[in-house]
C-alpha atoms as a PDB file:
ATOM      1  CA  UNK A   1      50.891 182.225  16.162  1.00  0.00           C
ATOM      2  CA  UNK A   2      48.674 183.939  18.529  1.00  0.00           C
ATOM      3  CA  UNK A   3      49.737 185.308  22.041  1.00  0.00           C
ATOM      4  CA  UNK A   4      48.503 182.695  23.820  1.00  0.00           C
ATOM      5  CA  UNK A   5      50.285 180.122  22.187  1.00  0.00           C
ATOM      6  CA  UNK A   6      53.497 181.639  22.730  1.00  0.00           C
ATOM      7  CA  UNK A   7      53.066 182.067  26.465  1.00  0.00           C
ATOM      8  CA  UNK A   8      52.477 177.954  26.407  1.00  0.00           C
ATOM      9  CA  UNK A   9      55.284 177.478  24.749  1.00  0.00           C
ATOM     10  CA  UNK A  10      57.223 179.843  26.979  1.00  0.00           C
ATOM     11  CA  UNK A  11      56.232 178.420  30.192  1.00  0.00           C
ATOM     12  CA  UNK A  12      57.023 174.918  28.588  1.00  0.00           C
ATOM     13  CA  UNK A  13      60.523 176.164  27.621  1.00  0.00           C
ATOM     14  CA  UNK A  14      60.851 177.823  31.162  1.00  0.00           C
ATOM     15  CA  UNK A  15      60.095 174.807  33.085  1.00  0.00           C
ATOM     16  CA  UNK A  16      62.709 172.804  31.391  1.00  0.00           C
ATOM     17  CA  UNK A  17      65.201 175.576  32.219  1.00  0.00           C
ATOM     18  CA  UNK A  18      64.200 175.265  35.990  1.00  0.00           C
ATOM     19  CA  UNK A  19      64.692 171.718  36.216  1.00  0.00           C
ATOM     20  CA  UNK A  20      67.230 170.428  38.367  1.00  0.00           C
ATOM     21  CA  UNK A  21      69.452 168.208  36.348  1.00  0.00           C
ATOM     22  CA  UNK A  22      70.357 164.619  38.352  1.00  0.00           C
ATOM     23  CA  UNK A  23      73.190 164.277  40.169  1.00  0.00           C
ATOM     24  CA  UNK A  24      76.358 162.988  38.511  1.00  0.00           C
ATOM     25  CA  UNK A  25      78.016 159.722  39.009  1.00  0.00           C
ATOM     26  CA  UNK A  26      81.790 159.757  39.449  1.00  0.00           C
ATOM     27  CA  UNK A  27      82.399 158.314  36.358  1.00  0.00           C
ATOM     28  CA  UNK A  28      79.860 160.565  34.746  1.00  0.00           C
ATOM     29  CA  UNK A  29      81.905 163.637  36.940  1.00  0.00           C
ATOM     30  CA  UNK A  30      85.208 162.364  35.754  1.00  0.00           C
ATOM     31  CA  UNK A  31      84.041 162.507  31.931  1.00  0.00           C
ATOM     32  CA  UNK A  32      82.510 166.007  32.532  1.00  0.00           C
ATOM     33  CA  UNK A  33      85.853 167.568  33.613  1.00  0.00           C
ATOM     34  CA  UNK A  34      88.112 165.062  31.748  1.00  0.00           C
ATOM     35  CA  UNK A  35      90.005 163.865  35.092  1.00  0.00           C
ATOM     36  CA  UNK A  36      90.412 160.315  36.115  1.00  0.00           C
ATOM     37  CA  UNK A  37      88.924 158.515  39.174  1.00  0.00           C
ATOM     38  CA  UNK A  38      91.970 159.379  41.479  1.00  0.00           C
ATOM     39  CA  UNK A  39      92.162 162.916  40.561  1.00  0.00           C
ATOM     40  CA  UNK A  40      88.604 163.559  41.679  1.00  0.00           C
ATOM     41  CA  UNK A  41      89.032 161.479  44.999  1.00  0.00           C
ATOM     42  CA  UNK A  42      91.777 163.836  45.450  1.00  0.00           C
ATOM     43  CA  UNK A  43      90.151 166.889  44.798  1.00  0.00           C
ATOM     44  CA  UNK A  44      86.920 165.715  46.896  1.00  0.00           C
ATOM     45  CA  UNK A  45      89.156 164.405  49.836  1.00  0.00           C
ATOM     46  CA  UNK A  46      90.910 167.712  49.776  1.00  0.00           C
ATOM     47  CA  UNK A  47      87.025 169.378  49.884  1.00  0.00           C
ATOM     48  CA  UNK A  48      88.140 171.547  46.462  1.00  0.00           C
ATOM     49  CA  UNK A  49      84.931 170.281  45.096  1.00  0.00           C
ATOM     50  CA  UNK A  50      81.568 169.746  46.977  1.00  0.00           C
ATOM     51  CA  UNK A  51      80.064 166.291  46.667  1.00  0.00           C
ATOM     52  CA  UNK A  52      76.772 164.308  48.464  1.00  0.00           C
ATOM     53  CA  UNK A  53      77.026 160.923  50.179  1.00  0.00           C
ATOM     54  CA  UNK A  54      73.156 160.413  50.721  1.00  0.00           C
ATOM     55  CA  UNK A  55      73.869 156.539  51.449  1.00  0.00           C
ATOM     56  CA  UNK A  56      77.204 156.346  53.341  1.00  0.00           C
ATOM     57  CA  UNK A  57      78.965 154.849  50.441  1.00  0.00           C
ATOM     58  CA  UNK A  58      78.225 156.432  46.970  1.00  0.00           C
ATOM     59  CA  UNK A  59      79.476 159.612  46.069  1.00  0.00           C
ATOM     60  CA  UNK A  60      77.589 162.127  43.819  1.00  0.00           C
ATOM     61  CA  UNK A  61      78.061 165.737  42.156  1.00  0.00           C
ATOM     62  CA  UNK A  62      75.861 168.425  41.333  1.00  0.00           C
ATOM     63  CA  UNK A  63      76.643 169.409  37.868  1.00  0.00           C
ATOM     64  CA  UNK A  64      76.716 173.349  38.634  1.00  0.00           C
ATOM     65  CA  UNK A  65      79.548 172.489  41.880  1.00  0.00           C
ATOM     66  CA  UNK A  66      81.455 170.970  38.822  1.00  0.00           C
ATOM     67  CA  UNK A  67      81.072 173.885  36.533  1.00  0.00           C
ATOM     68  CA  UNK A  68      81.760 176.353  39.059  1.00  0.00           C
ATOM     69  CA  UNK A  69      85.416 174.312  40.071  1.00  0.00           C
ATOM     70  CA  UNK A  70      85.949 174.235  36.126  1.00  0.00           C
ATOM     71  CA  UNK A  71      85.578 177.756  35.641  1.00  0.00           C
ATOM     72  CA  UNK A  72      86.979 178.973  38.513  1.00  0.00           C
ATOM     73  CA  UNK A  73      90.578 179.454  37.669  1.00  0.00           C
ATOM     74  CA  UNK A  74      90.810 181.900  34.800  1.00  0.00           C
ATOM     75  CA  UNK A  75      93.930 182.401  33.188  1.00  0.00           C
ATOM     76  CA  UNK A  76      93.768 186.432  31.541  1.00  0.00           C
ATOM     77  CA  UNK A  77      94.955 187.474  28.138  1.00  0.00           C
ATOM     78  CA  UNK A  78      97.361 189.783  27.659  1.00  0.00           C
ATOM     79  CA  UNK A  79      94.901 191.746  25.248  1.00  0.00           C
ATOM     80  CA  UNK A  80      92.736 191.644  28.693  1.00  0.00           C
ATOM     81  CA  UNK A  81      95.006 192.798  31.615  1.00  0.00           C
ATOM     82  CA  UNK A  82      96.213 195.703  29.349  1.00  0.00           C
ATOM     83  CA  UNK A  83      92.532 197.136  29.173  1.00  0.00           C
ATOM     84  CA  UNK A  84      92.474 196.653  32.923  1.00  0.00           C
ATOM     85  CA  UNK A  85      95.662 199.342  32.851  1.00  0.00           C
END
């Protein structure tokens, strides 16, 4: 495979990378982080996780708002907080 074809492929593969991913249903939300309906009403009533109304009535997510809530609350190991010491 020459050098050329490898860039096309790379700017192919980056492009994909830099697309932004649609927005999330609720239900689609609620699957992602394994809650129910009422749990994310709660947690987007109590503005814990960042949503868009573009219409007034429909609510939607942005995948990386999700991720960031998921991941936001790490628990240490042991094994880690006695490295820290």
């Amino acid at each position: 495979m020459d050098l050329k074809t490898i860039n096309r492929k790379l700017d192919i593969i980056l492009k994909d990378l830099n697309r932004k991913q649609p927005p999330l249903s609720v239900i689609e939300a609620c699957a992602y982080l394994k809650v129910k309906k009422s749990t994310l009403y709660k947690l987007t009533a109590s503005r814990v996780i960042p949503y868009y109304k573009p219409n007034g009535q429909t609510i939607y997510f942005d995948i990386e708002d999700l991720e960031r809530y998921a991941y936001s609350h790490k628990i240490e190991t042991a094994e880690s907080i006695k490295e820290k010491f």
